[in-house]
PDB file of N, CA and C in Angstrom:
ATOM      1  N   UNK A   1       7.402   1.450 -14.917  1.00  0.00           N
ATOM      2  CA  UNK A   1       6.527   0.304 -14.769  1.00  0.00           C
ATOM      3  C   UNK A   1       6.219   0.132 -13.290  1.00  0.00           C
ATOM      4  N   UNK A   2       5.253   0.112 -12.955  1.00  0.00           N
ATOM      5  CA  UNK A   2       4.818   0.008 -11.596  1.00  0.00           C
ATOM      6  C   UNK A   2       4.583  -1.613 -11.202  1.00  0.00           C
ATOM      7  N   UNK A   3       5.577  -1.925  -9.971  1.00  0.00           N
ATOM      8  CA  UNK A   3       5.692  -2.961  -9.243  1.00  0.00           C
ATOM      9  C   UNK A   3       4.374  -3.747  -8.312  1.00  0.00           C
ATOM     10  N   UNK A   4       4.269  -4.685  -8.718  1.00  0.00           N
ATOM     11  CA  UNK A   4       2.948  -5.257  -7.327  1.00  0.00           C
ATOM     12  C   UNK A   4       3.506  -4.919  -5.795  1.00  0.00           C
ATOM     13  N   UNK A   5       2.654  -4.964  -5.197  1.00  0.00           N
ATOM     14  CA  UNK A   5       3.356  -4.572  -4.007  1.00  0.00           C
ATOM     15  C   UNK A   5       3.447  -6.307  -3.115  1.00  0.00           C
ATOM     16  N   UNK A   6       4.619  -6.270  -2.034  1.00  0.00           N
ATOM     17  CA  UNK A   6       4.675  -7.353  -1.543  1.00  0.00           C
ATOM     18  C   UNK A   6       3.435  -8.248  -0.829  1.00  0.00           C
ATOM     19  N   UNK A   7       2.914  -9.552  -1.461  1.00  0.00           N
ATOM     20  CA  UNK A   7       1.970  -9.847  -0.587  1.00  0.00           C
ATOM     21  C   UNK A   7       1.921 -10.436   0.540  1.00  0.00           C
ATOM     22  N   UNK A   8       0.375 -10.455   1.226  1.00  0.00           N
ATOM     23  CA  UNK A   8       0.385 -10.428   2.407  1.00  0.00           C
ATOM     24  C   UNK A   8       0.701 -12.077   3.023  1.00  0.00           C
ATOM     25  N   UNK A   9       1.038 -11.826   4.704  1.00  0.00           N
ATOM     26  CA  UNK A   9       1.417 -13.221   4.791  1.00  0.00           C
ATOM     27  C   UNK A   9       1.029 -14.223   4.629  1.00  0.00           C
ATOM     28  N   UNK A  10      -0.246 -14.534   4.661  1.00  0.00           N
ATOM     29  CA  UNK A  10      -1.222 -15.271   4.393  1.00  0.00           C
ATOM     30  C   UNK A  10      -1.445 -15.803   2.830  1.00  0.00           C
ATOM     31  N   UNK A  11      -0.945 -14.888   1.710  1.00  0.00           N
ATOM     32  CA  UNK A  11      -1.411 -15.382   0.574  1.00  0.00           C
ATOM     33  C   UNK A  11      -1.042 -16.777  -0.244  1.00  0.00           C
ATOM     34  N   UNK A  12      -2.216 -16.835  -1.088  1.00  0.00           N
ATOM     35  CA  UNK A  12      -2.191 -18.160  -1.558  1.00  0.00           C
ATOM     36  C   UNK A  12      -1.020 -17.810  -2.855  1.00  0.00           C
ATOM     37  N   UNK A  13       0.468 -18.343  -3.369  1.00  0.00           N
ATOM     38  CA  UNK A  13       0.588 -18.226  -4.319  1.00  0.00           C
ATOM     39  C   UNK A  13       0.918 -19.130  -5.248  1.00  0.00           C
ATOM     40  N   UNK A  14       0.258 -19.138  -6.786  1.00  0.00           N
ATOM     41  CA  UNK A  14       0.491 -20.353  -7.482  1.00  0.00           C
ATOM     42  C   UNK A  14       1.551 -19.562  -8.561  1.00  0.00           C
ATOM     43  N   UNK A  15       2.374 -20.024  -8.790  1.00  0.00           N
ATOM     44  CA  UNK A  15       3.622 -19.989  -9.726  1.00  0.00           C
ATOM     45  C   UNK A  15       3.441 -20.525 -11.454  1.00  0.00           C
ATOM     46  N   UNK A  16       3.777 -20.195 -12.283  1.00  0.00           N
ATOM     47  CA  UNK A  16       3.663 -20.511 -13.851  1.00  0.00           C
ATOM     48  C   UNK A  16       4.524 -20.145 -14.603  1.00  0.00           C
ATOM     49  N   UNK A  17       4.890 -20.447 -15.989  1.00  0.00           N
ATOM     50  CA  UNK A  17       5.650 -19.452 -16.834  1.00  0.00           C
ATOM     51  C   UNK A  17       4.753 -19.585 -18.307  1.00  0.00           C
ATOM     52  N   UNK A  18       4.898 -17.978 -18.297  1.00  0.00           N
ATOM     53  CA  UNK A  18       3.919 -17.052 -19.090  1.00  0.00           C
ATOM     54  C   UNK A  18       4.485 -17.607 -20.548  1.00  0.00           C
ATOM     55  N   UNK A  19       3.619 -17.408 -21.820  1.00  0.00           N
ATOM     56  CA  UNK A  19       4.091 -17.872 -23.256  1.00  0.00           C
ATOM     57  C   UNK A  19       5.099 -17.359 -23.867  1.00  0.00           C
ATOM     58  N   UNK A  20       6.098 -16.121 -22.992  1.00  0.00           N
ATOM     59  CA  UNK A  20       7.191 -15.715 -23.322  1.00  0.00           C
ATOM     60  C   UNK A  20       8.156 -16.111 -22.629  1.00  0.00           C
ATOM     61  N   UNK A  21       8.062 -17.259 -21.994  1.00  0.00           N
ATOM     62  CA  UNK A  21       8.984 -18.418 -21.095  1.00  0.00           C
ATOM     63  C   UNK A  21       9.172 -17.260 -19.612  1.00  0.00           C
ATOM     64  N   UNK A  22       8.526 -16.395 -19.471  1.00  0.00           N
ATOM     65  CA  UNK A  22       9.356 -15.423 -18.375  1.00  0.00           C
ATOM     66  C   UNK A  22       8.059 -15.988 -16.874  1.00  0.00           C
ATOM     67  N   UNK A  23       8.595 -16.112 -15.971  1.00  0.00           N
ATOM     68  CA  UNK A  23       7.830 -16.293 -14.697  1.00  0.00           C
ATOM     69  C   UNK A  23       7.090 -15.903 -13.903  1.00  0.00           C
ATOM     70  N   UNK A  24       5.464 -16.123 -13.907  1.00  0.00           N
ATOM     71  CA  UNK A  24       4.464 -15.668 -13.681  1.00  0.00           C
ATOM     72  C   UNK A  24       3.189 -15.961 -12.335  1.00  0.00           C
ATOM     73  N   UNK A  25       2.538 -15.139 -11.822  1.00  0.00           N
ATOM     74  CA  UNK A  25       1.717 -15.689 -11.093  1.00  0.00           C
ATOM     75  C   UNK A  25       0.946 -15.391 -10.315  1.00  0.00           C
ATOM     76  N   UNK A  26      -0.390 -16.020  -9.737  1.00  0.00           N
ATOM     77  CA  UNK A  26      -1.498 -15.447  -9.280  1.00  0.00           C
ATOM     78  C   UNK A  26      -1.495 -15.515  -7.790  1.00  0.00           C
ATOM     79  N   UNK A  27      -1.690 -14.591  -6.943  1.00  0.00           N
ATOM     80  CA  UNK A  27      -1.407 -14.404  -5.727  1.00  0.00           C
ATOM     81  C   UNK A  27      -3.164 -13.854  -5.220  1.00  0.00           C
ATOM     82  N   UNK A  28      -3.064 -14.695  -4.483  1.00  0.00           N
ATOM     83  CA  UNK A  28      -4.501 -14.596  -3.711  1.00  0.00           C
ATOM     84  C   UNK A  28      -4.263 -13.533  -2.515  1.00  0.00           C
ATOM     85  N   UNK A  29      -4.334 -12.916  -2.719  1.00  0.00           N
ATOM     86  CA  UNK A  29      -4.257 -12.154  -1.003  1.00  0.00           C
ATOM     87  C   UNK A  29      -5.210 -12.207  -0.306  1.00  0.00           C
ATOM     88  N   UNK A  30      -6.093 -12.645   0.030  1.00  0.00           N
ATOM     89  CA  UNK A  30      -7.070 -12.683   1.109  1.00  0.00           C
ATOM     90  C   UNK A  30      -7.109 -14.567   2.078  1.00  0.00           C
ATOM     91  N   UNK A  31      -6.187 -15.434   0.725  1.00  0.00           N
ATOM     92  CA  UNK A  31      -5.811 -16.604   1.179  1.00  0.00           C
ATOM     93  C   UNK A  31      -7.410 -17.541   1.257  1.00  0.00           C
ATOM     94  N   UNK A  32      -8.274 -17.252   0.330  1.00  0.00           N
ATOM     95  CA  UNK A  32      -9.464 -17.937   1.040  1.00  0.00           C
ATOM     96  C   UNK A  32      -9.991 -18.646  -0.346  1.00  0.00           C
ATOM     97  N   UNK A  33      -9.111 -18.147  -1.951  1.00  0.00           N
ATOM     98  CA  UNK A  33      -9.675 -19.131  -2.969  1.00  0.00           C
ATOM     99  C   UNK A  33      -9.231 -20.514  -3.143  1.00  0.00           C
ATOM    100  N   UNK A  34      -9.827 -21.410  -3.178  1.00  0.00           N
ATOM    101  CA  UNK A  34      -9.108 -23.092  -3.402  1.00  0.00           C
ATOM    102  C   UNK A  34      -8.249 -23.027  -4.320  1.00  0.00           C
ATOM    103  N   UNK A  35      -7.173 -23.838  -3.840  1.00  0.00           N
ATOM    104  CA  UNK A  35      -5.659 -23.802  -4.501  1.00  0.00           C
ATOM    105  C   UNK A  35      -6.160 -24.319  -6.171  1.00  0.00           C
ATOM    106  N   UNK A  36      -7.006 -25.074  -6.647  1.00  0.00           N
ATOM    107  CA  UNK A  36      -7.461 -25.267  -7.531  1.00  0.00           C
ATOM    108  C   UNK A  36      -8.417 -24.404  -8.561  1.00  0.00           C
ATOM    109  N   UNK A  37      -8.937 -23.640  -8.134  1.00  0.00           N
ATOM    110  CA  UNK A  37      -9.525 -22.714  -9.205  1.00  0.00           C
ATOM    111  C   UNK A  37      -8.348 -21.321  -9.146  1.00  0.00           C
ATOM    112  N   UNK A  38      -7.165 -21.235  -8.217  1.00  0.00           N
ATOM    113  CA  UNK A  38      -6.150 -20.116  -8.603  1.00  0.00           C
ATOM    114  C   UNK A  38      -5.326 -21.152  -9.751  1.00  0.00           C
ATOM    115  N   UNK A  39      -5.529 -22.494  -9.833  1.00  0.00           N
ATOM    116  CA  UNK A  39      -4.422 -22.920 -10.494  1.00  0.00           C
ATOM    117  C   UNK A  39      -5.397 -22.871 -12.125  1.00  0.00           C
ATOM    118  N   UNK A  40      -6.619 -23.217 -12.363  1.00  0.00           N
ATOM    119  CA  UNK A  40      -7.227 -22.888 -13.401  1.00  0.00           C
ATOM    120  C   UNK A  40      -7.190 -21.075 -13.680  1.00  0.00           C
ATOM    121  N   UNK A  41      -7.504 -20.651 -12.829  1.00  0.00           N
ATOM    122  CA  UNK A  41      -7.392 -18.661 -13.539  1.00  0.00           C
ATOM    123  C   UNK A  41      -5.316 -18.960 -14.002  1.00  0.00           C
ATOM    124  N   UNK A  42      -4.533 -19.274 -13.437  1.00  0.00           N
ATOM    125  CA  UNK A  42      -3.398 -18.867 -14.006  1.00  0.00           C
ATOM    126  C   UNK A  42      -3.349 -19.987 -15.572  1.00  0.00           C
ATOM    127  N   UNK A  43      -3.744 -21.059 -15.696  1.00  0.00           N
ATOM    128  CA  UNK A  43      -4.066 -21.515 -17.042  1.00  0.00           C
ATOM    129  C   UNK A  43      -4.789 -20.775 -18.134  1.00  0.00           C
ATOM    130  N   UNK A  44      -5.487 -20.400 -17.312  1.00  0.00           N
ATOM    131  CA  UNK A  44      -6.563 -19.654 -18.569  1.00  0.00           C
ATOM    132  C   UNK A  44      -5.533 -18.429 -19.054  1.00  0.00           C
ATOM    133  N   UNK A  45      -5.218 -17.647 -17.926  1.00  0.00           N
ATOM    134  CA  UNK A  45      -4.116 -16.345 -17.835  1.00  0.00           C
ATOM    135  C   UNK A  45      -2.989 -16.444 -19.143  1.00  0.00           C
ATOM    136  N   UNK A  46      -2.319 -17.806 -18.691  1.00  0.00           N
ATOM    137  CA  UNK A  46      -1.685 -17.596 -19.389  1.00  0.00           C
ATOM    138  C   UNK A  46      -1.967 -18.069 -21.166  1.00  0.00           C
ATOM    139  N   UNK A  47      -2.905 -19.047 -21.129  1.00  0.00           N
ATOM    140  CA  UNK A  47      -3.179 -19.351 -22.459  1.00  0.00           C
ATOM    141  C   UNK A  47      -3.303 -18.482 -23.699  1.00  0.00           C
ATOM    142  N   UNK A  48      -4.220 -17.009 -22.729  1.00  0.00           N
ATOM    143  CA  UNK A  48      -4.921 -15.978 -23.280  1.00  0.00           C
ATOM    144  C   UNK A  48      -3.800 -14.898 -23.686  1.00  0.00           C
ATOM    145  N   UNK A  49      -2.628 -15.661 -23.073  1.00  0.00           N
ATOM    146  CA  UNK A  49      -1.547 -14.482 -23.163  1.00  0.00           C
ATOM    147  C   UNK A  49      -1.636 -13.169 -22.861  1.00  0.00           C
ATOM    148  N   UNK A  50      -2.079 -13.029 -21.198  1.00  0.00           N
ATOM    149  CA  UNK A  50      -2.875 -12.215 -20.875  1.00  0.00           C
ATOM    150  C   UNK A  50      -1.362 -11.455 -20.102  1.00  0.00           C
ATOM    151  N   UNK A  51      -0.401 -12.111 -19.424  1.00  0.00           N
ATOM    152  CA  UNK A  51       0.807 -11.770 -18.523  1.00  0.00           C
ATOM    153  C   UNK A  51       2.146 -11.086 -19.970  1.00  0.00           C
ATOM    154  N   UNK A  52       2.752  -9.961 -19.594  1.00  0.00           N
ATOM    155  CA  UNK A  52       3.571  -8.986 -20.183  1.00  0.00           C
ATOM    156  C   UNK A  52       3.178  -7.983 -20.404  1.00  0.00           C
ATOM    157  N   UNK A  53       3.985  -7.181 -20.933  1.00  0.00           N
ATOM    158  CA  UNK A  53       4.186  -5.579 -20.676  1.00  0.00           C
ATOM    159  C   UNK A  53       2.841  -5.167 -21.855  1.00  0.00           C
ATOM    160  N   UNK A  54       2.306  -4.364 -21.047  1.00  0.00           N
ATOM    161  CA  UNK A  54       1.259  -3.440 -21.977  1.00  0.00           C
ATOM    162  C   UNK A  54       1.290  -2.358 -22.323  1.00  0.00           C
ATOM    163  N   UNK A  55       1.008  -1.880 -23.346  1.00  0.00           N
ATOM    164  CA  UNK A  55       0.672  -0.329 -23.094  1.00  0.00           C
ATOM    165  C   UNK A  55      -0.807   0.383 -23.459  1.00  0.00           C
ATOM    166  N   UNK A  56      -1.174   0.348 -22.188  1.00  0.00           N
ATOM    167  CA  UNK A  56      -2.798   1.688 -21.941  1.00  0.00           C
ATOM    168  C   UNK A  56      -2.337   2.846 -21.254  1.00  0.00           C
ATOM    169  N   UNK A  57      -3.603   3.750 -21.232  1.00  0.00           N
ATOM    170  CA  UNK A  57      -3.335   4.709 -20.186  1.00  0.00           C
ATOM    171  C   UNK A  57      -4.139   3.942 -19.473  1.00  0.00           C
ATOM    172  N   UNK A  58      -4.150   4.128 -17.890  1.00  0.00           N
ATOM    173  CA  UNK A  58      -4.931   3.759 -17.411  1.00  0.00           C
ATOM    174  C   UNK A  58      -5.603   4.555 -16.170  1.00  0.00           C
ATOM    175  N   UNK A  59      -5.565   5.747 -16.666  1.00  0.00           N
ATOM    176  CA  UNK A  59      -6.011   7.537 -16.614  1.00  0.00           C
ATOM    177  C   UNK A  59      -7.383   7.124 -17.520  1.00  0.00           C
ATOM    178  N   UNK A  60      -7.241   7.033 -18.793  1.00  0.00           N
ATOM    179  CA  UNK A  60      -8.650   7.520 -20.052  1.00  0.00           C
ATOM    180  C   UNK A  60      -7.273   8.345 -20.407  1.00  0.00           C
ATOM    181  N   UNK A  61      -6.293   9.141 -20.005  1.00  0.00           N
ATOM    182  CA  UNK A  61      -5.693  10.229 -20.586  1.00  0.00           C
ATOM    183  C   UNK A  61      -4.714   9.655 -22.250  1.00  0.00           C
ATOM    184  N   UNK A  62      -4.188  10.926 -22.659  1.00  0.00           N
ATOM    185  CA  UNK A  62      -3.912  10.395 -23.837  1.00  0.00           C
ATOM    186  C   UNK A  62      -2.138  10.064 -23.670  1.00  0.00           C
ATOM    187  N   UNK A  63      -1.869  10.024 -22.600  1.00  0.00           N
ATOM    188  CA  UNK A  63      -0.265   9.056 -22.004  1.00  0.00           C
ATOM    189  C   UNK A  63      -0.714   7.977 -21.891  1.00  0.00           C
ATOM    190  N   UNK A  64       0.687   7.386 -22.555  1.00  0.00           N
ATOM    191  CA  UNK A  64       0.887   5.805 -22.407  1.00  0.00           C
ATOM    192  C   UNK A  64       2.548   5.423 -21.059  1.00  0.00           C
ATOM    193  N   UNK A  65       1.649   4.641 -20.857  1.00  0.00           N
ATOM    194  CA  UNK A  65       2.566   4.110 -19.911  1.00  0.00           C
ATOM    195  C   UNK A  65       2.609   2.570 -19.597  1.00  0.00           C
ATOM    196  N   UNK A  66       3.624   1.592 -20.355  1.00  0.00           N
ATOM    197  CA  UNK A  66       4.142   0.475 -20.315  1.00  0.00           C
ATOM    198  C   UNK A  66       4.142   0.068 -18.639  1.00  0.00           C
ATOM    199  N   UNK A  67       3.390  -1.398 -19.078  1.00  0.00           N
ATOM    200  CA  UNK A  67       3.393  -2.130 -17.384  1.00  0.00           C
ATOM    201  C   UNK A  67       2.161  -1.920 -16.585  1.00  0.00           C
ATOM    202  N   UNK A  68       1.146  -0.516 -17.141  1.00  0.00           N
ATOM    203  CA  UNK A  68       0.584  -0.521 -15.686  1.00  0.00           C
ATOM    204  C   UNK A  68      -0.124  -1.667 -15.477  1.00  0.00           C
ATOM    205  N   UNK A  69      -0.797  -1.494 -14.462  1.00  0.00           N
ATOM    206  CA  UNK A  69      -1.537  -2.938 -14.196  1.00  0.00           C
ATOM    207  C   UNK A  69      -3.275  -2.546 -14.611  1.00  0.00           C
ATOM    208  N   UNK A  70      -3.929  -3.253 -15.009  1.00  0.00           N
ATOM    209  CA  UNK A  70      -5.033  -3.228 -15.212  1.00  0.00           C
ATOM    210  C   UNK A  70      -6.088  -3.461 -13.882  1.00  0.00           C
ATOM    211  N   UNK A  71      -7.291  -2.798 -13.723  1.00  0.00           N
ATOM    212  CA  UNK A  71      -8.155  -2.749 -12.842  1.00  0.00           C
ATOM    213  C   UNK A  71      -9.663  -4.013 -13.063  1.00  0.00           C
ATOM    214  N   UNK A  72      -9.979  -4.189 -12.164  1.00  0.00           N
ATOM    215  CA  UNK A  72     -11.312  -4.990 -12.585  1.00  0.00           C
ATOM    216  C   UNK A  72     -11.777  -5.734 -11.211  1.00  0.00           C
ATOM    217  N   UNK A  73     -12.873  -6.172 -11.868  1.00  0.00           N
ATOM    218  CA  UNK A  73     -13.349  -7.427 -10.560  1.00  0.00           C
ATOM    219  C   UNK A  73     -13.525  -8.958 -11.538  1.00  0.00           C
ATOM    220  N   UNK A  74     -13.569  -9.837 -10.343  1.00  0.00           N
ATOM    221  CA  UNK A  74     -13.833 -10.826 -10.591  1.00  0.00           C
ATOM    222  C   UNK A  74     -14.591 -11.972 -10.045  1.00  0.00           C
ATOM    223  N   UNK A  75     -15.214 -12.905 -10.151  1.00  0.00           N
ATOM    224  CA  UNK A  75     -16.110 -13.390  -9.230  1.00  0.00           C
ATOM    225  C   UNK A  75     -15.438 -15.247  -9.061  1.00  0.00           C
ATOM    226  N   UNK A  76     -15.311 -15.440  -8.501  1.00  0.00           N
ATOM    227  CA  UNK A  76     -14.979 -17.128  -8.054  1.00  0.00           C
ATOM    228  C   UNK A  76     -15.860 -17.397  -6.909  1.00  0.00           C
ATOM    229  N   UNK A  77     -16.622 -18.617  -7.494  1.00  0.00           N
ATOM    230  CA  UNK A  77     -17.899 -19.109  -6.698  1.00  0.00           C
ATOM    231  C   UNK A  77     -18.941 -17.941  -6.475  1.00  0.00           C
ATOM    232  N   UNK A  78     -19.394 -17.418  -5.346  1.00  0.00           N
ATOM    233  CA  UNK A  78     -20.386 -16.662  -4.735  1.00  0.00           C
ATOM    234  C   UNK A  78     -19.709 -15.627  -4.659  1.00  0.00           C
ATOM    235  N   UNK A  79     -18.132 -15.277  -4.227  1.00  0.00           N
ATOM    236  CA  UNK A  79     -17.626 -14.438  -4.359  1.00  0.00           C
ATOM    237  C   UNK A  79     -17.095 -13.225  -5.377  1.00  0.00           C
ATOM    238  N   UNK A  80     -17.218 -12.112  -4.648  1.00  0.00           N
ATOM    239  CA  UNK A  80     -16.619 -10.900  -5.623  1.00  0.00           C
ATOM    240  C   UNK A  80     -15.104 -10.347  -5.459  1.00  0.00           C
ATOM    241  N   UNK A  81     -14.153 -10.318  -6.293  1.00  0.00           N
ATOM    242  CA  UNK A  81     -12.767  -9.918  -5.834  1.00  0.00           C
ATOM    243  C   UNK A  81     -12.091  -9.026  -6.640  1.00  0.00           C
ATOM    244  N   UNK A  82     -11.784  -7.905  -6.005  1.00  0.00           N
ATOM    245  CA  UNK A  82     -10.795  -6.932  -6.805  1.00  0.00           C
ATOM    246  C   UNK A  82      -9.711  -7.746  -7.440  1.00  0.00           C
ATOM    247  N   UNK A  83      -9.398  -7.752  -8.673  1.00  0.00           N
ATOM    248  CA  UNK A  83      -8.743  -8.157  -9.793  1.00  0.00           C
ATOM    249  C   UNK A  83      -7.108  -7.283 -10.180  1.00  0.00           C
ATOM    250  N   UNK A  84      -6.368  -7.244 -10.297  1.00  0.00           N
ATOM    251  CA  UNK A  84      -5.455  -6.806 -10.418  1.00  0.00           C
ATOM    252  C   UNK A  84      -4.745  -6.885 -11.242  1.00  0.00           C
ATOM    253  N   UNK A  85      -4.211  -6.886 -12.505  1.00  0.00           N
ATOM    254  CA  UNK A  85      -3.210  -7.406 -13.462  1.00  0.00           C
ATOM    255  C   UNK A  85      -1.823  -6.830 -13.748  1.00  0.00           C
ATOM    256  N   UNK A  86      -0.988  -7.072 -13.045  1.00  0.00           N
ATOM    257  CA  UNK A  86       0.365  -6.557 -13.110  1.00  0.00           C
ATOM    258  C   UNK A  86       1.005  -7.373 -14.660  1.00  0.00           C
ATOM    259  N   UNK A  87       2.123  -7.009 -15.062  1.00  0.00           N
ATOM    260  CA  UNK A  87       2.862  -7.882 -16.217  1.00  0.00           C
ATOM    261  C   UNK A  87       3.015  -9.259 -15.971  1.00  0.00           C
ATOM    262  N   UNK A  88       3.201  -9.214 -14.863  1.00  0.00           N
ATOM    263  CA  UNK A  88       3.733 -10.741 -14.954  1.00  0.00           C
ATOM    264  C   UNK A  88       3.283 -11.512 -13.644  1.00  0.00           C
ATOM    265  N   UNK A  89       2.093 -10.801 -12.783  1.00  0.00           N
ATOM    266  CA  UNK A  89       1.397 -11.246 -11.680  1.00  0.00           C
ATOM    267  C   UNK A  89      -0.082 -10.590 -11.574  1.00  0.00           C
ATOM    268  N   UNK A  90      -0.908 -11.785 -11.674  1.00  0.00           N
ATOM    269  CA  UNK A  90      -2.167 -11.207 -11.261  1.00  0.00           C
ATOM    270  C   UNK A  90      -2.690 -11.349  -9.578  1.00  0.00           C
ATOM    271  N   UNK A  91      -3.466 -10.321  -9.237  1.00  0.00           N
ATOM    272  CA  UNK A  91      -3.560 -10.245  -8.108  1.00  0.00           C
ATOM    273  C   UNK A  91      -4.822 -10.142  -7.670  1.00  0.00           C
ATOM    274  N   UNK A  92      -5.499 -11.087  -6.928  1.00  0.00           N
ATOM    275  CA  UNK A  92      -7.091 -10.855  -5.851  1.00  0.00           C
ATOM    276  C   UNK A  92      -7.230 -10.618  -4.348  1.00  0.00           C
ATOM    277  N   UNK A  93      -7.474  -9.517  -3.998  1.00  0.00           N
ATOM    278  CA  UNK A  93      -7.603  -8.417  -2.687  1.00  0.00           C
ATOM    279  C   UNK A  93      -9.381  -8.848  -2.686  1.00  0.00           C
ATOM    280  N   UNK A  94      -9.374  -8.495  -1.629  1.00  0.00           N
ATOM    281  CA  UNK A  94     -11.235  -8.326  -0.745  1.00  0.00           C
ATOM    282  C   UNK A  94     -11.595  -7.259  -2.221  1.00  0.00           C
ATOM    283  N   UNK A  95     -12.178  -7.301  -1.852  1.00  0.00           N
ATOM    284  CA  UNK A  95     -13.553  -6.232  -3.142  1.00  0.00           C
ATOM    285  C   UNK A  95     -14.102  -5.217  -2.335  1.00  0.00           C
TER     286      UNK A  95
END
């Protein structure tokens, strides 16, 4: 299972626990989204039961591998942000 990596000093982080009681959360790394729409994406996150272990490839290949994190973008306000989804932490980097 591949680990998030430590974030940066600056980041915004809001804390939760996911619908399997285990402890979850969205880490802004660029430090520049309002503490209020990271605290709505980790509501929605977790409602959707979006945080725990998965299994995709995330190759296209036909291996599975539990945990990886999922890829994407996302947009808050005017902004565009690389998206990140670890098990139990989602993550937004510059785009």
């Amino acid at each position: 299972m591949t680990q998030p990596p430590e974030p940066a000093p600056d980041a915004t982080i809001i804390e939760g626990t996911a619908h399997n009681g285990k402890p979850c959360r969205v880490v802004d790394n660029t430090g520049t989204i309002p503490r209020g729409e990271l605290e709505q994406l980790l509501e929605d996150l977790i409602r959707d039961k979006r945080f725990g272990l998965t299994a995709l490839s995330a190759t296209g290949s036909s291996e599975i591998r539990l945990g990886e994190p999922q890829f994407t973008h996302l947009q808050m306000g005017d902004d565009l942000y690389r998206f990140l989804l670890f098990p139990y932490e989602a993550r937004l980097e510059a785009f």
